[in-house]
N, C-alpha and C. Protein backbone atom coordinates (compact mmCIF):
# COMPACT_ATOMS: atom_id res chain seq x y z
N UNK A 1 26.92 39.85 -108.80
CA UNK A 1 26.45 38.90 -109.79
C UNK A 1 26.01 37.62 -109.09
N UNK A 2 24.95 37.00 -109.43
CA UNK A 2 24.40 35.67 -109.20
C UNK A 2 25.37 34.64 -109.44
N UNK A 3 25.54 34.07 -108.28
CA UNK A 3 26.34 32.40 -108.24
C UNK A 3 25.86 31.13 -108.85
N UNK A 4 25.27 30.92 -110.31
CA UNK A 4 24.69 30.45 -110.88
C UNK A 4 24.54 28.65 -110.37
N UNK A 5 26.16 28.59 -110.08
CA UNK A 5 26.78 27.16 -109.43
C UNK A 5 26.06 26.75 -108.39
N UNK A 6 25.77 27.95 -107.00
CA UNK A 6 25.52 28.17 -106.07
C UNK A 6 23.92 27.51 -105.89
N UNK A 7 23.08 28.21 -107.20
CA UNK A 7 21.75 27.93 -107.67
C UNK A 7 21.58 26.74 -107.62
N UNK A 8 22.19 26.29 -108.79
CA UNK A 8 22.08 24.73 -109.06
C UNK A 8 21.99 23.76 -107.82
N UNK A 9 23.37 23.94 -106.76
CA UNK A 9 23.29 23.54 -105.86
C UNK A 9 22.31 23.11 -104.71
N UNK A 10 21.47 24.73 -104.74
CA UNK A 10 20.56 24.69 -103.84
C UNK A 10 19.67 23.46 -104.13
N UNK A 11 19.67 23.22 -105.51
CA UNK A 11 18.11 22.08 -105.85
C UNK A 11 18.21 21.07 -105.10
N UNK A 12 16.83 20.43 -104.52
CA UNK A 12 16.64 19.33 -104.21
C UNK A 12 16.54 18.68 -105.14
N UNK A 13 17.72 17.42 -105.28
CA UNK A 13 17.43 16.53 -106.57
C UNK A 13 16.83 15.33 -105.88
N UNK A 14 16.69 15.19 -104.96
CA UNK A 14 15.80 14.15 -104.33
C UNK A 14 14.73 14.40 -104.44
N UNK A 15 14.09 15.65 -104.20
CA UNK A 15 12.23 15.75 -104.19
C UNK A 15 12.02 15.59 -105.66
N UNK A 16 12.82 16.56 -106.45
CA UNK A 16 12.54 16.53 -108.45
C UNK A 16 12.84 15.19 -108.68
N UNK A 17 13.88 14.86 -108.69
CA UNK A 17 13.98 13.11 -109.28
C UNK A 17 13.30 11.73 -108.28
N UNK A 18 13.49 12.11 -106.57
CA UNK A 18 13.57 10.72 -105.97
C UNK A 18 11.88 10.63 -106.16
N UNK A 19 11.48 11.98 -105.89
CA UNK A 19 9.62 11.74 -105.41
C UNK A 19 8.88 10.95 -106.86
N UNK A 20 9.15 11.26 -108.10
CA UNK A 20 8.43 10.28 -108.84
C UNK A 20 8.57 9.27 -108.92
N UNK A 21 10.05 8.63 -108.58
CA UNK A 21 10.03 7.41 -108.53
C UNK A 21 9.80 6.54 -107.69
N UNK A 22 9.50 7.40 -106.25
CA UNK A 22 8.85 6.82 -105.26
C UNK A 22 7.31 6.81 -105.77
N UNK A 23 6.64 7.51 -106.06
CA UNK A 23 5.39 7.27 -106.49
C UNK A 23 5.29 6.27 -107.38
N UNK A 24 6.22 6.17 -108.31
CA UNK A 24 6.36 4.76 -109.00
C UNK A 24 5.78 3.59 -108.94
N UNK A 25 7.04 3.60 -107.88
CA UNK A 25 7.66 2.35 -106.80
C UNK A 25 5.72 2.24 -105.88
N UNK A 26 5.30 3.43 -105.26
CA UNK A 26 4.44 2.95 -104.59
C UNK A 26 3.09 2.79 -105.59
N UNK A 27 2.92 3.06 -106.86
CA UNK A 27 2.21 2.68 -107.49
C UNK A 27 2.09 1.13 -108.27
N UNK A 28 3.58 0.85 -108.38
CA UNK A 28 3.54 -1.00 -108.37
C UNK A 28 3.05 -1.53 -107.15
N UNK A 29 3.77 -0.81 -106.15
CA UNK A 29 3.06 -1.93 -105.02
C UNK A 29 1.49 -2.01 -104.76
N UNK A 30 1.15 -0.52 -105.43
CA UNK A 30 -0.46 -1.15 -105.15
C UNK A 30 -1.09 -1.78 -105.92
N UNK A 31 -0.21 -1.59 -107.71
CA UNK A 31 -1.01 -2.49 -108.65
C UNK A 31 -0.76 -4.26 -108.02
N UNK A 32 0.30 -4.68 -107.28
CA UNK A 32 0.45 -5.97 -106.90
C UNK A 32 -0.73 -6.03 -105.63
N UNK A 33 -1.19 -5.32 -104.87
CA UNK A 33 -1.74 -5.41 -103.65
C UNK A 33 -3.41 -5.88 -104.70
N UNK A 34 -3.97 -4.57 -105.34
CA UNK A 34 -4.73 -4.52 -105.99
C UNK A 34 -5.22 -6.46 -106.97
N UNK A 35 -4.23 -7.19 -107.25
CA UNK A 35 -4.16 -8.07 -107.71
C UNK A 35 -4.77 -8.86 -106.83
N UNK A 36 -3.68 -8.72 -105.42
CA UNK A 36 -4.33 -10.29 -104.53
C UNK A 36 -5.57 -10.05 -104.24
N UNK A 37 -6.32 -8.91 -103.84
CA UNK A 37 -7.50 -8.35 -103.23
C UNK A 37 -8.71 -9.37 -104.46
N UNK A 38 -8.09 -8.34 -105.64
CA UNK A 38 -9.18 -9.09 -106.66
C UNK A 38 -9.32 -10.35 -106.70
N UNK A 39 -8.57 -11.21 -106.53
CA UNK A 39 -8.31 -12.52 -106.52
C UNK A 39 -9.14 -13.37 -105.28
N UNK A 40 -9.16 -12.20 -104.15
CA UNK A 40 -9.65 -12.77 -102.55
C UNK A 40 -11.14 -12.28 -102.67
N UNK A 41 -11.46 -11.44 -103.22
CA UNK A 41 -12.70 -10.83 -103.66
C UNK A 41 -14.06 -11.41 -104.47
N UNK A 42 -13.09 -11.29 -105.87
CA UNK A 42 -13.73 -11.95 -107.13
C UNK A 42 -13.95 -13.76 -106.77
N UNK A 43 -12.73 -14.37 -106.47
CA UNK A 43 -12.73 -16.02 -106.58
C UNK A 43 -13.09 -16.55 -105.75
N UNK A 44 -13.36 -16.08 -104.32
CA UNK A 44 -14.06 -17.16 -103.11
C UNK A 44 -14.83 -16.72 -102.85
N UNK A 45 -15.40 -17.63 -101.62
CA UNK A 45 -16.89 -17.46 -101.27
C UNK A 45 -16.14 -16.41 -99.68
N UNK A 46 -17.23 -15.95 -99.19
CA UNK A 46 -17.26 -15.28 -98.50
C UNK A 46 -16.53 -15.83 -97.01
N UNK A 47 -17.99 -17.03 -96.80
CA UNK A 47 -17.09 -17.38 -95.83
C UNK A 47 -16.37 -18.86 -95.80
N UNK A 48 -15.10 -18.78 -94.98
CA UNK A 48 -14.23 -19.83 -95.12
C UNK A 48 -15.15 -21.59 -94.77
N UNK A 49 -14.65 -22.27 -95.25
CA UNK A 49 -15.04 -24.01 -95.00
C UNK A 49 -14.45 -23.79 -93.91
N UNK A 50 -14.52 -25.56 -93.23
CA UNK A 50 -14.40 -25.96 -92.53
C UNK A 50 -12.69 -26.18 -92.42
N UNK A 51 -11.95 -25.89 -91.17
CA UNK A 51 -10.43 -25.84 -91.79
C UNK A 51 -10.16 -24.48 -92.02
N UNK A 52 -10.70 -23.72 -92.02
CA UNK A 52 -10.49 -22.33 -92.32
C UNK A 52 -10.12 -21.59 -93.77
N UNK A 53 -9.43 -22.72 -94.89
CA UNK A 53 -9.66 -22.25 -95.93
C UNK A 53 -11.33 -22.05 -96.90
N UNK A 54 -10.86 -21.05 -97.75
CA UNK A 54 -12.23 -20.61 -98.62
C UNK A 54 -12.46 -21.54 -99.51
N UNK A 55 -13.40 -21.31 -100.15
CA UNK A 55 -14.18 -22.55 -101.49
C UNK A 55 -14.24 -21.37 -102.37
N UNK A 56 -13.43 -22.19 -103.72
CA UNK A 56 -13.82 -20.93 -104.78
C UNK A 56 -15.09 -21.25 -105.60
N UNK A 57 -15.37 -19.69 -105.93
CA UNK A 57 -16.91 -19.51 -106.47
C UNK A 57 -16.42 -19.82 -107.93
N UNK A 58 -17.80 -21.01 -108.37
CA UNK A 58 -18.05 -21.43 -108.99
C UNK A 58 -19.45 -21.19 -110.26
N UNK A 59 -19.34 -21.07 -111.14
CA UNK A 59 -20.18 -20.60 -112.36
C UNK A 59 -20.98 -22.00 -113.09
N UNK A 60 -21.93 -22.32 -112.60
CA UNK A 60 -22.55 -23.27 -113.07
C UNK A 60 -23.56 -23.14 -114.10
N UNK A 61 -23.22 -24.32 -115.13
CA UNK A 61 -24.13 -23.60 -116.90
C UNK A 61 -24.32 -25.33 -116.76
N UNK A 62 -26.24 -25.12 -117.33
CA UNK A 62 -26.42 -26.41 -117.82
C UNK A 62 -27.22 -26.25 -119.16
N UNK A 63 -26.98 -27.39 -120.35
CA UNK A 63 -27.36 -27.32 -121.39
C UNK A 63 -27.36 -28.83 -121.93
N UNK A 64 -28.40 -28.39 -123.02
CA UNK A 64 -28.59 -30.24 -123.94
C UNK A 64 -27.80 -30.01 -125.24
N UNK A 65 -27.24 -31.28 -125.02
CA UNK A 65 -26.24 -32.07 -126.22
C UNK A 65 -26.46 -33.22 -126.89
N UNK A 66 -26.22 -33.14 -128.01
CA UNK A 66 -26.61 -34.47 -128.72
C UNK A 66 -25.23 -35.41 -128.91
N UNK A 67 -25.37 -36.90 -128.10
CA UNK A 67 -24.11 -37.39 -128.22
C UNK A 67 -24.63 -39.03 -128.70
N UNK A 68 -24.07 -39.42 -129.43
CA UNK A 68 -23.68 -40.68 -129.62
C UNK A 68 -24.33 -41.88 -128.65
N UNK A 69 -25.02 -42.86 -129.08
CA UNK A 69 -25.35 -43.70 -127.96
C UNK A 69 -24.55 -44.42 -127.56
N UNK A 70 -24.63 -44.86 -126.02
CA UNK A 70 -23.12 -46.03 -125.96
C UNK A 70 -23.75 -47.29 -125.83
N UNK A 71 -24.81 -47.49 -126.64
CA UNK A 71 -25.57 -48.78 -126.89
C UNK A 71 -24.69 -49.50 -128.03
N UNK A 72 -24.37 -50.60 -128.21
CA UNK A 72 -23.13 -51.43 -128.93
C UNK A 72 -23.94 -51.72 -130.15
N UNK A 73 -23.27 -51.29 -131.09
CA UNK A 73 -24.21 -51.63 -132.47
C UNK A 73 -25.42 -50.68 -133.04
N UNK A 74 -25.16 -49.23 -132.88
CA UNK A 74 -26.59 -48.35 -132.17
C UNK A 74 -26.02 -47.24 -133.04
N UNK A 75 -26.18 -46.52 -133.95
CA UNK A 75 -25.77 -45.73 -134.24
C UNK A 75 -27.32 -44.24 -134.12
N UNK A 76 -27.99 -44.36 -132.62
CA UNK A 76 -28.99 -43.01 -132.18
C UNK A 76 -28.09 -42.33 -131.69
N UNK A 77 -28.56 -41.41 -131.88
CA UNK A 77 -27.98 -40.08 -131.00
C UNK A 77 -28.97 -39.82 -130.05
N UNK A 78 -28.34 -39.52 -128.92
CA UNK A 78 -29.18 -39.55 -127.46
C UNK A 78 -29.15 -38.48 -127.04
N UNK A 79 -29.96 -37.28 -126.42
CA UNK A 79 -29.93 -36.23 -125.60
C UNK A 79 -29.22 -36.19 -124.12
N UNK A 80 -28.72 -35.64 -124.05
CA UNK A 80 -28.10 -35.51 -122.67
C UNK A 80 -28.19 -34.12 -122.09
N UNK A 81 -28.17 -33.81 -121.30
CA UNK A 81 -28.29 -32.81 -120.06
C UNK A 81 -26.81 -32.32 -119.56
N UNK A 82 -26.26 -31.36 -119.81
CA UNK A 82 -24.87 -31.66 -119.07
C UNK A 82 -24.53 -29.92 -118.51
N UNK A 83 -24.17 -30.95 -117.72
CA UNK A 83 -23.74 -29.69 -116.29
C UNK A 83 -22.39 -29.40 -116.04
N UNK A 84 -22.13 -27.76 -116.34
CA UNK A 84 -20.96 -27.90 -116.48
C UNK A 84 -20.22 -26.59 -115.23
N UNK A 85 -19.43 -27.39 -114.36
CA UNK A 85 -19.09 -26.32 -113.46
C UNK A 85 -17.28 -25.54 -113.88
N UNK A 86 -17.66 -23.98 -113.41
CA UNK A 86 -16.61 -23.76 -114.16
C UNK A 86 -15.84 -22.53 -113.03
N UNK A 87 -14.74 -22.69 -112.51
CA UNK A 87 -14.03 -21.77 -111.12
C UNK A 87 -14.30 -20.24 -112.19
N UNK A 88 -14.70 -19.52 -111.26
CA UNK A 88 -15.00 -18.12 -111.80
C UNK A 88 -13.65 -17.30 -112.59
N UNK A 89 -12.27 -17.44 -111.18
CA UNK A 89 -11.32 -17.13 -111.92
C UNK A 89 -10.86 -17.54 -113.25
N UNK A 90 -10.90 -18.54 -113.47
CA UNK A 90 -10.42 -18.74 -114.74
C UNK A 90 -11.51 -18.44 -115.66
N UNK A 91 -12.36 -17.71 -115.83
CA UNK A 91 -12.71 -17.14 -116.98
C UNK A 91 -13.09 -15.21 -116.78
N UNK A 92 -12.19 -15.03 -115.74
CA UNK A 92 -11.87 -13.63 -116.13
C UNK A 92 -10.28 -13.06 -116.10
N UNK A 93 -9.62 -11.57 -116.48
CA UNK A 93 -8.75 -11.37 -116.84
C UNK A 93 -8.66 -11.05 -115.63
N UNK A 94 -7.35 -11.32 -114.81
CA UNK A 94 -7.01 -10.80 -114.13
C UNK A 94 -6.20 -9.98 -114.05
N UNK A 95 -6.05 -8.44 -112.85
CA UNK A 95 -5.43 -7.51 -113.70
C UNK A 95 -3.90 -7.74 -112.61
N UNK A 96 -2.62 -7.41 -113.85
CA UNK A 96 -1.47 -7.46 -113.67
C UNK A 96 -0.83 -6.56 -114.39
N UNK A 97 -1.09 -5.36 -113.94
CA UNK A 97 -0.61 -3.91 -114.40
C UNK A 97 0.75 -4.09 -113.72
N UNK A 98 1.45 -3.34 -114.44
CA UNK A 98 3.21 -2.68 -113.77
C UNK A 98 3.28 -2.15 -114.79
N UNK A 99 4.49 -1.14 -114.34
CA UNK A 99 5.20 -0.21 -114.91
C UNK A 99 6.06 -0.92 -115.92
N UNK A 100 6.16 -0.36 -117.16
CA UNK A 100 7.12 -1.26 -118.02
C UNK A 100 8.12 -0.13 -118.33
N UNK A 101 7.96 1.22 -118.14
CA UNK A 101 9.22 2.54 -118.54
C UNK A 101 8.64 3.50 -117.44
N UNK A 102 9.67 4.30 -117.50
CA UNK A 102 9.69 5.40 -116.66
C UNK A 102 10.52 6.55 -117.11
N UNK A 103 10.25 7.58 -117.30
CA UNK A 103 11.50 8.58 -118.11
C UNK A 103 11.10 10.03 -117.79
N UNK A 104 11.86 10.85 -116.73
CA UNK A 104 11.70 11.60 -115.52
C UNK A 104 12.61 12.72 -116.47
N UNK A 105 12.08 13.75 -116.52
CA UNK A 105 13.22 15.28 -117.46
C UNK A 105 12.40 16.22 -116.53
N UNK A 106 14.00 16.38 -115.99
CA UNK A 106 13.83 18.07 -114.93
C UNK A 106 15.00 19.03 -115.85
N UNK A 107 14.59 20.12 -115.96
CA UNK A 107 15.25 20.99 -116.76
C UNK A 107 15.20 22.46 -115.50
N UNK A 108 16.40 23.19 -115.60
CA UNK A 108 16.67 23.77 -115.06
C UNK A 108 17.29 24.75 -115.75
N UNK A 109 16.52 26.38 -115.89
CA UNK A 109 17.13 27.44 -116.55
C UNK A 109 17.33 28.28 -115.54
N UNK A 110 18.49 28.89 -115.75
CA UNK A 110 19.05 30.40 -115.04
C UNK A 110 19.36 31.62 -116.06
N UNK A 111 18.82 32.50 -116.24
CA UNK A 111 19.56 33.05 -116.70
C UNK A 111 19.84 34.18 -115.21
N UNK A 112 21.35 34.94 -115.61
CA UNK A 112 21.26 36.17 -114.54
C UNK A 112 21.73 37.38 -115.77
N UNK A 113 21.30 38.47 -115.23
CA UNK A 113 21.27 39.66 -116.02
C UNK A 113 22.61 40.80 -115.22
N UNK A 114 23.47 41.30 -115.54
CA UNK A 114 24.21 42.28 -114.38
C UNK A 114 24.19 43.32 -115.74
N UNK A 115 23.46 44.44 -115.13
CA UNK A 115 23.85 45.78 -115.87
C UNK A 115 24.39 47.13 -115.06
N UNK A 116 24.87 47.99 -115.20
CA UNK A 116 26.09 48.89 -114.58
C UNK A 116 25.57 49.66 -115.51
N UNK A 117 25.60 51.47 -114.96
CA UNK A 117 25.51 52.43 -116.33
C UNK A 117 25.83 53.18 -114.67
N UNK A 118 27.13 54.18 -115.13
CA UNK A 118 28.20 54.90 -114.84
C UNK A 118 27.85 56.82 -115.33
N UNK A 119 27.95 57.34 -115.00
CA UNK A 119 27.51 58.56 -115.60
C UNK A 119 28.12 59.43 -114.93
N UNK A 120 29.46 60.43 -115.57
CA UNK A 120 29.74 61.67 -115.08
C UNK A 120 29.17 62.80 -115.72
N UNK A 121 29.22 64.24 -114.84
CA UNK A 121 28.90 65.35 -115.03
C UNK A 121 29.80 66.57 -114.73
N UNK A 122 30.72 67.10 -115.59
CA UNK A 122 31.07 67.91 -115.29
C UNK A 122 30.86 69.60 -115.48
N UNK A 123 30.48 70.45 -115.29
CA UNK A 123 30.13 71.71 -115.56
C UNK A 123 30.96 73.01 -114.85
N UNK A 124 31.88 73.81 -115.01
CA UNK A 124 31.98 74.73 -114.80
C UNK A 124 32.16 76.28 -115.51
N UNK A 125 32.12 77.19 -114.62
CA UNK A 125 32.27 78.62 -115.56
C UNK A 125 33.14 80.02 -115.13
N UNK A 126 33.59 80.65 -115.40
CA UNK A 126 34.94 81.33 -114.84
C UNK A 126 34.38 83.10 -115.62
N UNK A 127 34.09 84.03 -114.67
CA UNK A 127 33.96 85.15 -115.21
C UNK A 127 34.85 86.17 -114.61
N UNK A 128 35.85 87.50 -115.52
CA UNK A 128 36.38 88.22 -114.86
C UNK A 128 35.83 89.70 -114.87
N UNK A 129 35.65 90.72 -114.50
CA UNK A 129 35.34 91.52 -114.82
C UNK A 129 36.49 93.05 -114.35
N UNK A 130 36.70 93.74 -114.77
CA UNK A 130 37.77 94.72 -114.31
C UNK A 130 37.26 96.50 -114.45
N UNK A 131 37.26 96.57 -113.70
CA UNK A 131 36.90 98.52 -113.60
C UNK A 131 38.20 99.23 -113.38
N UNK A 132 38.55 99.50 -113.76
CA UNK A 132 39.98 100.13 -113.16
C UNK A 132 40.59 99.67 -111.91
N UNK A 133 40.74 99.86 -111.47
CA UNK A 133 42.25 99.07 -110.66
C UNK A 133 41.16 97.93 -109.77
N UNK A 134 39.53 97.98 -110.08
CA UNK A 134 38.98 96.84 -108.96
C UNK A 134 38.52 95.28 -110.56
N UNK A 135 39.48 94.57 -110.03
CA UNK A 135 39.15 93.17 -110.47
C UNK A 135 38.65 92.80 -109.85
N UNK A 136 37.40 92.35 -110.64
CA UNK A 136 36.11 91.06 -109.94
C UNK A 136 36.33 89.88 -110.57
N UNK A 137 36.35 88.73 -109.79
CA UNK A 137 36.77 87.53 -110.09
C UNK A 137 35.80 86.83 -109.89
N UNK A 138 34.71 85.72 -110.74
CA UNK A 138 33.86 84.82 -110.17
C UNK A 138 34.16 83.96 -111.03
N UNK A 139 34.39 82.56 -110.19
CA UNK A 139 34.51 81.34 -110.62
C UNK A 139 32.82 80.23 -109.96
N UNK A 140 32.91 79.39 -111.00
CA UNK A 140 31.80 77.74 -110.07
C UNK A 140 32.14 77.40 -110.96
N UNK A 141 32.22 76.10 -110.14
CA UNK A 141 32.39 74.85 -111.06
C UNK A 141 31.61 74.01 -110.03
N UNK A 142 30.96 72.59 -111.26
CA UNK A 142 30.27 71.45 -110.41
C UNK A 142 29.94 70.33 -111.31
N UNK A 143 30.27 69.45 -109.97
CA UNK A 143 30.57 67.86 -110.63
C UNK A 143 29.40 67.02 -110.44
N UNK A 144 28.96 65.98 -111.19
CA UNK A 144 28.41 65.60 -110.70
C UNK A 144 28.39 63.82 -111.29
N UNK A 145 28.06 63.02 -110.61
CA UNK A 145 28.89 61.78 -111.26
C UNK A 145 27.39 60.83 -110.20
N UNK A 146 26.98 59.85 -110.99
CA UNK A 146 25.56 58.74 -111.10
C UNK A 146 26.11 57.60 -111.12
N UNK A 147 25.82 56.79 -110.74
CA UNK A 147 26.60 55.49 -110.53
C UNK A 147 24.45 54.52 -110.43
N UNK A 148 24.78 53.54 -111.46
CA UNK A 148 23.37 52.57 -110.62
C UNK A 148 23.80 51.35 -111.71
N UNK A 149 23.35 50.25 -110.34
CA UNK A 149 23.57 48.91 -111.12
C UNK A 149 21.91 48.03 -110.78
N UNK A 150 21.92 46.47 -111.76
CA UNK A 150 20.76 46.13 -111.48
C UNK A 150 21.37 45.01 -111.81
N UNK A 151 20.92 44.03 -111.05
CA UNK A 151 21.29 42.43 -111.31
C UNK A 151 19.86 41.29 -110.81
N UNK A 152 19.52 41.03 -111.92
CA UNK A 152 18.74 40.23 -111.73
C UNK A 152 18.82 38.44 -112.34
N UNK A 153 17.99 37.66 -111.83
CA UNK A 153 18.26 35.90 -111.72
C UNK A 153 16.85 35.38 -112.34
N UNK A 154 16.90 35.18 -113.53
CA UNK A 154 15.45 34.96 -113.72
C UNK A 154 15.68 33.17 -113.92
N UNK A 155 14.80 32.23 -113.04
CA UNK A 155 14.62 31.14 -112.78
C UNK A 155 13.33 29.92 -113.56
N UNK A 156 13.67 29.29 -114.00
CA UNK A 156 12.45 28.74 -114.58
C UNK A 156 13.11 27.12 -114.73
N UNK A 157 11.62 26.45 -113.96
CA UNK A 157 11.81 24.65 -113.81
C UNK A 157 11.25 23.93 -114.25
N UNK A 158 11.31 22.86 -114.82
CA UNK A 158 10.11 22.49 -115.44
C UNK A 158 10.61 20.39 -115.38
N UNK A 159 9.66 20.19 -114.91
CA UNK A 159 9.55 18.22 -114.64
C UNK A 159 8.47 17.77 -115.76
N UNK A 160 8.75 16.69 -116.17
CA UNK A 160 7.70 16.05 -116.84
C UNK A 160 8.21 14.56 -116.59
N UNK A 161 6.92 13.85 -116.42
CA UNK A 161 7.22 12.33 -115.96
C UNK A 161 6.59 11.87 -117.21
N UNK A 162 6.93 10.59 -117.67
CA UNK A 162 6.38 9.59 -118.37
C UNK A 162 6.35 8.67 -117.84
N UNK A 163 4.85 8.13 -117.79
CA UNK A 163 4.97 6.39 -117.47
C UNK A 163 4.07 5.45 -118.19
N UNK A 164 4.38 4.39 -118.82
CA UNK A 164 3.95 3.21 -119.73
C UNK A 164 3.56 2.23 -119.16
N UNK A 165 2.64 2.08 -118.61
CA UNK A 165 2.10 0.97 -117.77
C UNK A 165 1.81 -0.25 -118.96
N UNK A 166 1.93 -1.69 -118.56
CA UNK A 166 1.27 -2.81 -119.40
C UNK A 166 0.63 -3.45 -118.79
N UNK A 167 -0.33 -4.07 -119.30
CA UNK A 167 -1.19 -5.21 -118.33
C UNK A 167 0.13 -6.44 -118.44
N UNK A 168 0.76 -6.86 -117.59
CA UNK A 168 1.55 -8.26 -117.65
C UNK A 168 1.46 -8.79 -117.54
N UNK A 169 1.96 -10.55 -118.42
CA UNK A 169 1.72 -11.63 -117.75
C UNK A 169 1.61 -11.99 -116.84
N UNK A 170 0.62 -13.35 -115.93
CA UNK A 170 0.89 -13.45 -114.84
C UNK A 170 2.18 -13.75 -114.23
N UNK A 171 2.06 -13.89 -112.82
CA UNK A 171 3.68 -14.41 -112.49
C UNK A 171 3.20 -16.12 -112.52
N UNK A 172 4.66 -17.30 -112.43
CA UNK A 172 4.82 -17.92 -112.70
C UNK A 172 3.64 -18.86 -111.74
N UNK A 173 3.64 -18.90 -110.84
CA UNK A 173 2.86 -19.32 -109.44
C UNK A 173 1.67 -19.21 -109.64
N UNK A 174 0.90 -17.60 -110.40
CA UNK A 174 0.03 -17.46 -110.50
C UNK A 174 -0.41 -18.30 -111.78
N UNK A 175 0.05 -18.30 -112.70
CA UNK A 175 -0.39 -18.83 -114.03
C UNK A 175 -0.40 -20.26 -113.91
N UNK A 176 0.36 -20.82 -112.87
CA UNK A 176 0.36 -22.75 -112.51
C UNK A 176 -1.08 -23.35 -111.88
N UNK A 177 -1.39 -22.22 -111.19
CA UNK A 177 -2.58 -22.02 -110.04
C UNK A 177 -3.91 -21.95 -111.45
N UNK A 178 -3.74 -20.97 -112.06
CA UNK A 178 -4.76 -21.13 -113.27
C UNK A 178 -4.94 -21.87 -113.93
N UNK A 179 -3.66 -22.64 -114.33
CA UNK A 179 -3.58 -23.81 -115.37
C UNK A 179 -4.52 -25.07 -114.63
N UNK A 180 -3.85 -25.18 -113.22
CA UNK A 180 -5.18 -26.02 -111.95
C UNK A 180 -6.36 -26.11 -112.19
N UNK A 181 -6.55 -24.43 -112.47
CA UNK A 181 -7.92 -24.51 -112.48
C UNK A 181 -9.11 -24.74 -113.44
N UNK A 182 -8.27 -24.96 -114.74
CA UNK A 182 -8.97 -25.05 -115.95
C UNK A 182 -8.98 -26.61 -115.95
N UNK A 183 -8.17 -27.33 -115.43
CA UNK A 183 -8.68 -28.74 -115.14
C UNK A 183 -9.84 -29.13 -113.58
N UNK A 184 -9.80 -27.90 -112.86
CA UNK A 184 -11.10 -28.21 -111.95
C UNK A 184 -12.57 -27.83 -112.95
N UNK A 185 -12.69 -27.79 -114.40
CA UNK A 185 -12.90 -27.76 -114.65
C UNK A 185 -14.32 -28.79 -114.92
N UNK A 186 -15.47 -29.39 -114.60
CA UNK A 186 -16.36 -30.50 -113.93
C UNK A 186 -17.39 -30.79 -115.08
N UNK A 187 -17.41 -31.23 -116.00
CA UNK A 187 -18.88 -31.36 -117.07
C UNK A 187 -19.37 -33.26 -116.49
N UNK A 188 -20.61 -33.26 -116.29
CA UNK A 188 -21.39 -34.40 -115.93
C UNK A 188 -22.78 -34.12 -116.90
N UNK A 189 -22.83 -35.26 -117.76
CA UNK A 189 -23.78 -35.40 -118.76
C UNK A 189 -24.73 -36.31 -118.12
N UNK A 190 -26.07 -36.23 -118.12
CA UNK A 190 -27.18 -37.19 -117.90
C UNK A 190 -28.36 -37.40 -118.75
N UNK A 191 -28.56 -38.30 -119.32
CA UNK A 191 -29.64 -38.88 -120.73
C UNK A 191 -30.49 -38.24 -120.29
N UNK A 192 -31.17 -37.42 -121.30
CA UNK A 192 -32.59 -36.86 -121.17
C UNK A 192 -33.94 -37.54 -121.68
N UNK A 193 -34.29 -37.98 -120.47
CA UNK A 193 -35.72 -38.97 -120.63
C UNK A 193 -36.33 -38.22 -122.08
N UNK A 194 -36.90 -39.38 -122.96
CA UNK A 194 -37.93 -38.94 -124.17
C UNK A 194 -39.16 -39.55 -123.98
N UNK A 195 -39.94 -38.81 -124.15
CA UNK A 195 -41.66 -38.83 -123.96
C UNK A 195 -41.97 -39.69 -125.18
């Protein structure tokens, strides 16, 4: 009979359980790697200033506005021109994927089967025969006896991973750095000559 205990034993519960969560594990680290790249990618210029740090790329929009004159006693409205520079990062999403669940089911069936079928045979036959004083005697007999067993282990495994990724807030450092940057934020208005 199959050592069912024995079975169980054999499993690697490190490759079934440890390997997804190493893939996990190495799939946060690349959604964090993936982050700085975009960040070194998307937000600076190519090549570094002077000093060796980069200059971040900048999105420049110009448009006319109608504002108020700052002539004293004046109630025209004056055209202006205004130029407005704006750090690229802060007007896109940056991505901050992680894992928010993880929920790993390895299932493990055994069944084992033991069947035995036993089989005797017995047959014999006894004849006498007599002629006057000559007795003939014939005897046979015969046995015969089957013996067969079958034991079989039928095995079946089955893993299923779940994982719930979220886009997440930034981290704290990162979101201070953004908040920066929505005040590098630059609008310069200039009166638009009238003909």
């Amino acid at each position: 009979m199959a050592n069912l205990v024995q079975e169980l034993n054999s499993l690697d519960f490190s490759v079934y359980i440890g390997g997804p969560m190493q893939a996990a594990i190495k799939a946060q680290h690349d959604a964090s790697m993936s982050q700085v790249n975009f960040i070194k990618e998307v937000g600076f210029e190519e090549e570094a200033a002077e000093g060796g740090a980069k200059k971040l790329k900048y999105v420049d929009f110009t448009y006319t506005k109608s504002v108020p004159s700052t002539v004293e006693n004046s109630d025209n409205v004056v055209k202006s021109e205004v130029k407005l520079s704006v750090p690229l990062l802060s007007m896109l999403t940056i991505p901050a994927l992680r894992i928010d669940e993880m929920t790993i089911d390895f299932n493990a069936k055994l069944n084992s089967v033991e069947t035995q079928s036993i089989a005797s045979e017995f047959q014999g036959s006894a004849s006498i025969s007599a002629k006057f004083w000559k007795v003939k005697f014939n005897a046979s007999a015969s046995y015969k006896k089957t013996n067969s067993s079958t034991s079989t282990t039928e095995k079946t495994y089955t893993l299923g991973v779940h994982v719930k990724a979220v886009n997440d807030e930034l981290p704290a450092g990162l979101s201070k750095i953004m908040d920066m940057l929505e005040d590098a934020i630059v609008a310069s208005a200039t009166p638009v000559a009238t003909s």
